[in-house]
C-alpha atoms as a PDB file:
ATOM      1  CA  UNK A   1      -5.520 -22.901   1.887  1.00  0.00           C
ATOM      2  CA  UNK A   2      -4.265 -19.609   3.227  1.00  0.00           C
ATOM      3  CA  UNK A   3      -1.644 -19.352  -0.113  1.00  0.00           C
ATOM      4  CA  UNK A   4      -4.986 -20.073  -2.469  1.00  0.00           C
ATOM      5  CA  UNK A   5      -6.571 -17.416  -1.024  1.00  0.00           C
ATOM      6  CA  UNK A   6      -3.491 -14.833  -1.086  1.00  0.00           C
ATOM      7  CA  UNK A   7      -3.226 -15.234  -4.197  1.00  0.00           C
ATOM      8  CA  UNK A   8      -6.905 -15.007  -4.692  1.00  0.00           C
ATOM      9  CA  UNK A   9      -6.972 -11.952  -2.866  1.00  0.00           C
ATOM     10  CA  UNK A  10      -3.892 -10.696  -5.119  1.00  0.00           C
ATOM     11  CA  UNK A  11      -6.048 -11.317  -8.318  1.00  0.00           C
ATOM     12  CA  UNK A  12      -9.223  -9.517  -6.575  1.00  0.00           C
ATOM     13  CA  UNK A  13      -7.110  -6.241  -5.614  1.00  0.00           C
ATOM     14  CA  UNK A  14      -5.398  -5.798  -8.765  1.00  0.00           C
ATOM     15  CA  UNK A  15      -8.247  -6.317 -10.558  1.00  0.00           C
ATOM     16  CA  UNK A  16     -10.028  -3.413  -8.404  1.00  0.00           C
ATOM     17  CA  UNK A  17      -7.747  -1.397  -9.375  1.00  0.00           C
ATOM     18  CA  UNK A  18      -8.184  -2.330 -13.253  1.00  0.00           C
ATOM     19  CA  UNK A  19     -11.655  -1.569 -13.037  1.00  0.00           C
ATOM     20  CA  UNK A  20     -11.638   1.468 -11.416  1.00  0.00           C
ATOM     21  CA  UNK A  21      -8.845   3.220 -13.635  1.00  0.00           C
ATOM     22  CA  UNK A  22     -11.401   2.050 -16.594  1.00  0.00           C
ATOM     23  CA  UNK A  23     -14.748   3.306 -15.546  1.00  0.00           C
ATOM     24  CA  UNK A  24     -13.103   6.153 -13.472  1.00  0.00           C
ATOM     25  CA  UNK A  25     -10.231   7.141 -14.645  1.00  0.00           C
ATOM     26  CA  UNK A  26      -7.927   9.270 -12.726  1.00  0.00           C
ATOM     27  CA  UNK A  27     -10.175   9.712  -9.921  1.00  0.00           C
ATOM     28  CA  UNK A  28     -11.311   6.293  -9.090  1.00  0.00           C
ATOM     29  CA  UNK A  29      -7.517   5.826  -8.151  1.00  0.00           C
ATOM     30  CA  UNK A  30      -7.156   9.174  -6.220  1.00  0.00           C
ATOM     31  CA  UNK A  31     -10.683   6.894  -4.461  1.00  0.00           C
ATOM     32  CA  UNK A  32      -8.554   3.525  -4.880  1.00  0.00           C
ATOM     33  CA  UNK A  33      -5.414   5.086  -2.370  1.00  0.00           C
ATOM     34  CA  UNK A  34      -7.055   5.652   0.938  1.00  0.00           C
ATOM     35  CA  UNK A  35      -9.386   2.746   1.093  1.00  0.00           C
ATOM     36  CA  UNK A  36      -6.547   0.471   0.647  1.00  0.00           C
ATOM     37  CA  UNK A  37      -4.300   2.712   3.113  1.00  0.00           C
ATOM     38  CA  UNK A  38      -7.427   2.335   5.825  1.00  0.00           C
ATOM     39  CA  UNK A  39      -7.802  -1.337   4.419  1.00  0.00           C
ATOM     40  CA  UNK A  40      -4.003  -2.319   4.631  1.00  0.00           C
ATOM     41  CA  UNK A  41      -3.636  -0.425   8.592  1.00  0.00           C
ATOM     42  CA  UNK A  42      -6.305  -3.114   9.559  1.00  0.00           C
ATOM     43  CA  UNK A  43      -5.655  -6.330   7.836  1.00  0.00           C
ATOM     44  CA  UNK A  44      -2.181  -5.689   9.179  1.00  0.00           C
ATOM     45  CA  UNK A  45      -3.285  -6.557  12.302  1.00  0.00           C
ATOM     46  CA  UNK A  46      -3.880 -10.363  11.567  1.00  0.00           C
ATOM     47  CA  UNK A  47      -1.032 -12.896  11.625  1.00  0.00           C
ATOM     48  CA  UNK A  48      -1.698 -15.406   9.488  1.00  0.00           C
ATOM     49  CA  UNK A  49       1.087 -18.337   8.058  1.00  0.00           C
ATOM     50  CA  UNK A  50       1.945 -18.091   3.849  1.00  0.00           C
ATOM     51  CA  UNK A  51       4.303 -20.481   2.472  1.00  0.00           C
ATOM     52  CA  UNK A  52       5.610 -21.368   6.143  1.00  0.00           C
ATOM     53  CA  UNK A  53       6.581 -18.277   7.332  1.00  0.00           C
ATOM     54  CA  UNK A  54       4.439 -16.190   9.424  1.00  0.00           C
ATOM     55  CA  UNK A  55       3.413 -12.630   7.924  1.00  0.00           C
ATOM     56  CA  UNK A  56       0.861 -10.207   8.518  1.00  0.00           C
ATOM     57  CA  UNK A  57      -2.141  -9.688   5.924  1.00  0.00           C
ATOM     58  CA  UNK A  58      -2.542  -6.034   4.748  1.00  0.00           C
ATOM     59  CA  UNK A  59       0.965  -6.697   2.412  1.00  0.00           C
ATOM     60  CA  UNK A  60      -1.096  -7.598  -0.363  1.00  0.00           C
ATOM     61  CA  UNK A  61      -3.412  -4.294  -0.675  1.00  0.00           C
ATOM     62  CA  UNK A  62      -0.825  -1.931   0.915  1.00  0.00           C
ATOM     63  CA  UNK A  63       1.901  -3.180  -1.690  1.00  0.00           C
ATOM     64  CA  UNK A  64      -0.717  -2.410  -4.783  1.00  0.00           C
ATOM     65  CA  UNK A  65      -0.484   1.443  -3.556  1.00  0.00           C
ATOM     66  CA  UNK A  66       2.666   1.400  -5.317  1.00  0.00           C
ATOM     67  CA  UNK A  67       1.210   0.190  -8.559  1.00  0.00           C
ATOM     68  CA  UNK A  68      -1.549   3.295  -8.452  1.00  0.00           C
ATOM     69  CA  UNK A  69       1.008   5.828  -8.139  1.00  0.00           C
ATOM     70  CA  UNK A  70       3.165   4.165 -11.035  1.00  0.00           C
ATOM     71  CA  UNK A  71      -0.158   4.717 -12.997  1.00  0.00           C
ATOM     72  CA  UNK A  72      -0.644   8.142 -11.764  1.00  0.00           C
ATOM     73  CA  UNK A  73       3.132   8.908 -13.055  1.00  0.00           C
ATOM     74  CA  UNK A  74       3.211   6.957 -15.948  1.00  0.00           C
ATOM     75  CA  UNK A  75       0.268   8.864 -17.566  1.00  0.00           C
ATOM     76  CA  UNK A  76      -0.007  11.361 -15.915  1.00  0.00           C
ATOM     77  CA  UNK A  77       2.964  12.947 -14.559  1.00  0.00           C
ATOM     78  CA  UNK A  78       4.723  13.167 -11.077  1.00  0.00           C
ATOM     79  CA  UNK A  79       2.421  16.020  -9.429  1.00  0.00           C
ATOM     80  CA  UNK A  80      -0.629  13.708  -9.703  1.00  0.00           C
ATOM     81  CA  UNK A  81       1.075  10.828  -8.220  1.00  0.00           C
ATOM     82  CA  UNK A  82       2.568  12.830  -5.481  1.00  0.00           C
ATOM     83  CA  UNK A  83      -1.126  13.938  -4.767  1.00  0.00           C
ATOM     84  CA  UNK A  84      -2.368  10.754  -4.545  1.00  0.00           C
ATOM     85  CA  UNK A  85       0.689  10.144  -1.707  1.00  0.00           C
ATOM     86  CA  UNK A  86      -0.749  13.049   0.426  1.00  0.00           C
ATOM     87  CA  UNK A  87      -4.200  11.862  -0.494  1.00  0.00           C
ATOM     88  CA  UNK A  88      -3.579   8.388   1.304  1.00  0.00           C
ATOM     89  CA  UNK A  89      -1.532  10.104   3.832  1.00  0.00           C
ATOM     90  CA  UNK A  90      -3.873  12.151   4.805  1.00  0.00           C
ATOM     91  CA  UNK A  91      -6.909   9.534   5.305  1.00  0.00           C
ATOM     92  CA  UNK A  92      -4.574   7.525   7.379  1.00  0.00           C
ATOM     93  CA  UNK A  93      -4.212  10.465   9.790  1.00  0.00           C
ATOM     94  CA  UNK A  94      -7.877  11.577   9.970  1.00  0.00           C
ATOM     95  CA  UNK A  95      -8.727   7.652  10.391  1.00  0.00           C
ATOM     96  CA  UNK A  96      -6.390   6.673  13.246  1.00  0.00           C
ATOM     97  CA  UNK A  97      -7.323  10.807  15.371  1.00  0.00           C
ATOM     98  CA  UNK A  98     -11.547   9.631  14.604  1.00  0.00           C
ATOM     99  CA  UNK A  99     -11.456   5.940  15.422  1.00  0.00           C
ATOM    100  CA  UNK A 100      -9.196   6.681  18.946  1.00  0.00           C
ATOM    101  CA  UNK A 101     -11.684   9.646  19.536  1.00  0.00           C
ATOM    102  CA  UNK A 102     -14.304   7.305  19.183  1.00  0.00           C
ATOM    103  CA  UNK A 103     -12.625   4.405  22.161  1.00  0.00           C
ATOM    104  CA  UNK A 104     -12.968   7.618  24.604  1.00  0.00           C
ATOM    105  CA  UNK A 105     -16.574   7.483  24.783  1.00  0.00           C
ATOM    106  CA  UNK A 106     -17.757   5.222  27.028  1.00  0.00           C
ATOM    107  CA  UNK A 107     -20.017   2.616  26.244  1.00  0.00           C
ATOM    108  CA  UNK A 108     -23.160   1.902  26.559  1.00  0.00           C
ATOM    109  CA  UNK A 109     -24.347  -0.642  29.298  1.00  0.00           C
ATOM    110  CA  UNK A 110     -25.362  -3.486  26.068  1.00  0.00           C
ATOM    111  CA  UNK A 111     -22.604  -2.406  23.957  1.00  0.00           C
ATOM    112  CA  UNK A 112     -20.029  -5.729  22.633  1.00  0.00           C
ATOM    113  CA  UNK A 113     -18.123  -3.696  20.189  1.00  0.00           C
ATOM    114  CA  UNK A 114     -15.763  -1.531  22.356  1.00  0.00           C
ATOM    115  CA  UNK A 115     -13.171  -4.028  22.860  1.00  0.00           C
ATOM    116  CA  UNK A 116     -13.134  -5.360  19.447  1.00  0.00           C
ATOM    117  CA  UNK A 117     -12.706  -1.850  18.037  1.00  0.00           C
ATOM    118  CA  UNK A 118      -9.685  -1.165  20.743  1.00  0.00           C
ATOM    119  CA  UNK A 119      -8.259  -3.946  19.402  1.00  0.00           C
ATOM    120  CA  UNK A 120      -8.422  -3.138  15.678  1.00  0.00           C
ATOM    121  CA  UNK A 121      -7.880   1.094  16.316  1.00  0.00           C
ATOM    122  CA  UNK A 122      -6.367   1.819  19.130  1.00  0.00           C
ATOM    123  CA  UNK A 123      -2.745   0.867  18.201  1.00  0.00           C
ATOM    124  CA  UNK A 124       0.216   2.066  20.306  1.00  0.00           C
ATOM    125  CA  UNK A 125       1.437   5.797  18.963  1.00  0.00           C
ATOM    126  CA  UNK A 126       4.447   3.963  18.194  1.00  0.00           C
ATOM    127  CA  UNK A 127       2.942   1.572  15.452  1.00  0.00           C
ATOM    128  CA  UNK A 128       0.646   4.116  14.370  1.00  0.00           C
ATOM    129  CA  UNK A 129       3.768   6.561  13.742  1.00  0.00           C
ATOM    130  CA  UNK A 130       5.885   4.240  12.325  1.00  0.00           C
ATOM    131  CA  UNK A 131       3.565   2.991   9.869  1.00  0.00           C
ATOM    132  CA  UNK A 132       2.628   6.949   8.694  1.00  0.00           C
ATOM    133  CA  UNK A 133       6.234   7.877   8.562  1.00  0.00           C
ATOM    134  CA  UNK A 134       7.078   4.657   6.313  1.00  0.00           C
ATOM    135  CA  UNK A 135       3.637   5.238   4.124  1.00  0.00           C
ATOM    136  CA  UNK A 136       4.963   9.080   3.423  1.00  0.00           C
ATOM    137  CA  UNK A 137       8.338   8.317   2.611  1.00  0.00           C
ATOM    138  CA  UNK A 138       8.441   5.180   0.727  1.00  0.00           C
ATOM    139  CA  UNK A 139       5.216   6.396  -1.560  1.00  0.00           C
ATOM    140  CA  UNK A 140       7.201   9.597  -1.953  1.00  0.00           C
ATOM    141  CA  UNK A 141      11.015   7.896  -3.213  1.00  0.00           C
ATOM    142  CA  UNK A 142       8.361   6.220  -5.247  1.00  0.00           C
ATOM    143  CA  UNK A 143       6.717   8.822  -7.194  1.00  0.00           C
ATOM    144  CA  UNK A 144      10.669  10.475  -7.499  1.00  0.00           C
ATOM    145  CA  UNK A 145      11.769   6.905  -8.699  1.00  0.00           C
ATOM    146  CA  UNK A 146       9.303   6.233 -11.304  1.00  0.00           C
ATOM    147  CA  UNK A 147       9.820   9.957 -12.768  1.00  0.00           C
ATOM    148  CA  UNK A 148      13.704   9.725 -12.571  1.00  0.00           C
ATOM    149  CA  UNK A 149      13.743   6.185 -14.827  1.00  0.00           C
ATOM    150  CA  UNK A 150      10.530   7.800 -17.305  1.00  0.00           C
ATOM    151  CA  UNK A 151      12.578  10.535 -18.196  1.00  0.00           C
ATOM    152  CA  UNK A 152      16.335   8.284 -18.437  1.00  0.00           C
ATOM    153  CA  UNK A 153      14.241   5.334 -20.144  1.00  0.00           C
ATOM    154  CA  UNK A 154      11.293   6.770 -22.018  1.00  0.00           C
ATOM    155  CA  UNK A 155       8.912   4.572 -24.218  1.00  0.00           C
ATOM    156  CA  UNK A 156       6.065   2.031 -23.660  1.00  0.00           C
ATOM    157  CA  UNK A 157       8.766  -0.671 -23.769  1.00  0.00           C
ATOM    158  CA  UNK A 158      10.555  -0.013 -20.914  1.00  0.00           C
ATOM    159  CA  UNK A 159       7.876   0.357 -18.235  1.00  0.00           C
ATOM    160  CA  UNK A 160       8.709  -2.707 -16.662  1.00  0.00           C
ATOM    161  CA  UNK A 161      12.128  -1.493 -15.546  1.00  0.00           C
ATOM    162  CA  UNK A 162      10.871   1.981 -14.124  1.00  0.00           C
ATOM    163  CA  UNK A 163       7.713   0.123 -12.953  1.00  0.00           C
ATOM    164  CA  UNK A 164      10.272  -2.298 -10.570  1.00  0.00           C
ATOM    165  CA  UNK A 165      12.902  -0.054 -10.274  1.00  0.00           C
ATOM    166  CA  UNK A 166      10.704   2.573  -7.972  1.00  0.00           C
ATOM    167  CA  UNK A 167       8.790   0.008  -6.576  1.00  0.00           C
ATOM    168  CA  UNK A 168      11.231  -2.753  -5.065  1.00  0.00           C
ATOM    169  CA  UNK A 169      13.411   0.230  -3.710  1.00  0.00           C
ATOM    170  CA  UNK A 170      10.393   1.704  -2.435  1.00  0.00           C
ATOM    171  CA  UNK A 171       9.361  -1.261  -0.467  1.00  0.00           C
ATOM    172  CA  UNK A 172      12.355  -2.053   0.945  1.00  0.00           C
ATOM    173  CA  UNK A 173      12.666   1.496   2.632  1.00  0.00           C
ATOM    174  CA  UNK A 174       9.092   0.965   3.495  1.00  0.00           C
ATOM    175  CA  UNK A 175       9.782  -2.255   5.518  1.00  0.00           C
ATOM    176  CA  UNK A 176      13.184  -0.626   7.147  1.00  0.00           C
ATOM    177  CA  UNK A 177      11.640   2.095   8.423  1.00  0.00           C
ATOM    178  CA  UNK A 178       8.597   0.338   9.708  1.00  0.00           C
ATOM    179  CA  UNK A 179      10.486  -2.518  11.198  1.00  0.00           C
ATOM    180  CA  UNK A 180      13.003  -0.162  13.041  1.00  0.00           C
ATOM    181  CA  UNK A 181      10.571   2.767  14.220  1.00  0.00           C
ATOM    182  CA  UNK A 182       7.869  -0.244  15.491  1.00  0.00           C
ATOM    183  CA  UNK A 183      10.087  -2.828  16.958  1.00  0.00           C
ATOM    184  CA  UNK A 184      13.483  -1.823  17.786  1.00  0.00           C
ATOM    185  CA  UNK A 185      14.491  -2.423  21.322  1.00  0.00           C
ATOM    186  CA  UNK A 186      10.995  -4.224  21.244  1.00  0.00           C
ATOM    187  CA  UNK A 187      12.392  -7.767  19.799  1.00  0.00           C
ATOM    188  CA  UNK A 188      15.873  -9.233  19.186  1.00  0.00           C
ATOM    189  CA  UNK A 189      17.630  -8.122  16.407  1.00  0.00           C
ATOM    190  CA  UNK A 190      17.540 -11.940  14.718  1.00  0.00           C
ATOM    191  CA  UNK A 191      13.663 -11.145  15.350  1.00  0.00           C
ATOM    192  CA  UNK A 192      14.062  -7.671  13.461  1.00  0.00           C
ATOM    193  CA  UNK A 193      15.732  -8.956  10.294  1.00  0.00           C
ATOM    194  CA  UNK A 194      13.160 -12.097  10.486  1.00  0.00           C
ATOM    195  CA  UNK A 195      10.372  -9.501  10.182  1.00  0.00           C
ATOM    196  CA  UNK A 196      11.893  -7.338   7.717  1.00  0.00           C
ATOM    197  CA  UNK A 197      12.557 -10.122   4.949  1.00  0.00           C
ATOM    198  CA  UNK A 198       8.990 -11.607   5.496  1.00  0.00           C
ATOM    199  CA  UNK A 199       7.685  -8.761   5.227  1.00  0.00           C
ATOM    200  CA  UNK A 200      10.162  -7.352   2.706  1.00  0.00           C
ATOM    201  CA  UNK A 201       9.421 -10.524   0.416  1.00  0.00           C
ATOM    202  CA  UNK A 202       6.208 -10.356   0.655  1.00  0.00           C
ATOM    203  CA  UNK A 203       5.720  -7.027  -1.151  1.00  0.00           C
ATOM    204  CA  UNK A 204       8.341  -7.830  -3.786  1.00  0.00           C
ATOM    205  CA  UNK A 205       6.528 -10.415  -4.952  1.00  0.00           C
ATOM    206  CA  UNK A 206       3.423  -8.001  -5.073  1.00  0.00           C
ATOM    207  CA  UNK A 207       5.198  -5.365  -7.015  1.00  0.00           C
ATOM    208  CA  UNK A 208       6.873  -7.983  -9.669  1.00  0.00           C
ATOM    209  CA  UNK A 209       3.088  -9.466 -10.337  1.00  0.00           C
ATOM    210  CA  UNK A 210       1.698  -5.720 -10.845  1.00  0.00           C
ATOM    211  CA  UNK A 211       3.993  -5.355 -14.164  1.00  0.00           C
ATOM    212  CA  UNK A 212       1.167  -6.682 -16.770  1.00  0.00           C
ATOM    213  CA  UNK A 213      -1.611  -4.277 -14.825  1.00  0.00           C
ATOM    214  CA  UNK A 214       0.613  -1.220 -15.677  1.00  0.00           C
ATOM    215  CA  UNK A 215       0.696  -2.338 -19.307  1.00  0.00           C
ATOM    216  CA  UNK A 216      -2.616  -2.780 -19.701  1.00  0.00           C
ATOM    217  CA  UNK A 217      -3.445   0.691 -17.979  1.00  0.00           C
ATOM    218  CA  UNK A 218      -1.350   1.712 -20.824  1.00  0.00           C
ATOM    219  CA  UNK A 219      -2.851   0.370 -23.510  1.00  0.00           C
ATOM    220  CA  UNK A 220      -6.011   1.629 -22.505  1.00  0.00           C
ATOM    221  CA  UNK A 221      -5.142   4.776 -22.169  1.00  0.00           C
ATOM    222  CA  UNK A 222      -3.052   5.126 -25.340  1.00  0.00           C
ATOM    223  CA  UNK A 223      -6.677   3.724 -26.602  1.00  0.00           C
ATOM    224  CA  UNK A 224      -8.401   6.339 -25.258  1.00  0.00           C
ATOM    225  CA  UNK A 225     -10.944   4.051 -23.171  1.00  0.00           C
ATOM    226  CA  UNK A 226     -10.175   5.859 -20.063  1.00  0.00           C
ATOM    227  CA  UNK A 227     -12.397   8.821 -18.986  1.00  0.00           C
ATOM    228  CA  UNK A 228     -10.983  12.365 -18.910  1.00  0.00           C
ATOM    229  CA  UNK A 229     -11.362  14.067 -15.644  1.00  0.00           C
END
């Protein structure tokens, strides 16, 4: 059950994204990046089991980040992508400094959400830092990937391999530096590398399937159905 709905749940997200590139344009992905930076920081929280390994749900929405910036650079160039980077980065800072601001008030006597929201927000500095720092420098080697293979490889044709290129190289620094800055000297190193590949796999799988979206975000914009900003 919990595969039908991944892959549900891969369908529904890259379809967001579809639909909000064609009635938006370039701003309904600059919207698109931090709610699925908030989104992905929370679902990450849940363990859940996916083809008999154990992984942590958030992959799915974080991973199709990647595919927004690679639609950011492919039309539009490598300064809009990188601001869409510092756009996310910067809602995942302002989110994590409100919601712990809001666990220091004390609750009221009939309150029954304080604990629930400690658990959800009020992750150890350590996750919360490692998981910023990973964000900012994977999306960044991402937005310098895709512009280094446009400008070797240029033409509609060859978007796959630029697409892939940045992204699987993206998400593999991603889920190094997350994995070492969260866990190390936390769990044993067989542990570690257990995590990363999960993890690791997870979001390559994510970034292969987003190679028809990017096409299609092509074509329509070649078409001129996509709204100028």
């Amino acid at each position: 059950m919990n595969e039908l709905l991944w892959l549900a749940m891969l369908a529904v997200n890259f379809g967001c994204i579809l639909v909000t590139y064609r009635f938006f344009g370039r701003t309904g992905l600059y919207a698109w990046v931090p709610l699925a930076a908030i989104v992905a920081n929370i679902q990450v929280i849940k363990l859940v089991e996916l083809f008999g390994i154990a992984a942590t749900l958030g992959n799915i929405v974080y991973a199709s980040s990647f595919l927004v910036t690679d639609i950011l650079s492919e039309m539009y160039g490598r300064k809009k992508a990188q601001k869409a980077v510092f756009i996310g980065f910067f809602s995942l800072v302002s989110m994590t400094v409100l919601m712990n601001l809001a666990l220091l008030f004390t609750p009221a006597p009939d309150d029954f959400v304080q604990d629930s929201l400690f658990v959800i927000f009020g992750f150890m500095p350590r996750i919360a830092g490692a998981s910023l720092l990973a964000y900012l420098i994977s999306q960044t080697h991402d937005v310098w990937a895709y512009d280094f293979w446009r400008r070797r490889f240029p033409g509609t044709r060859l978007i796959w391999l630029r697409n892939n290129a940045s992204t699987m190289v993206s998400q593999f620094i991603d889920s190094t530096v997350f994995t070492l800055l969260a866990f190390w000297g936390v769990f044993p190193l067989g542990v570690l590398v257990q995590i990363f590949w999960t993890t690791y796999l997870i979001k390559w799988v994510v970034g292969a399937a987003d190679t028809p979206f990017i096409y299609l975000a092509r074509h329509w914009f070649d078409q001129g159905k996509i709204p100028k900003d």
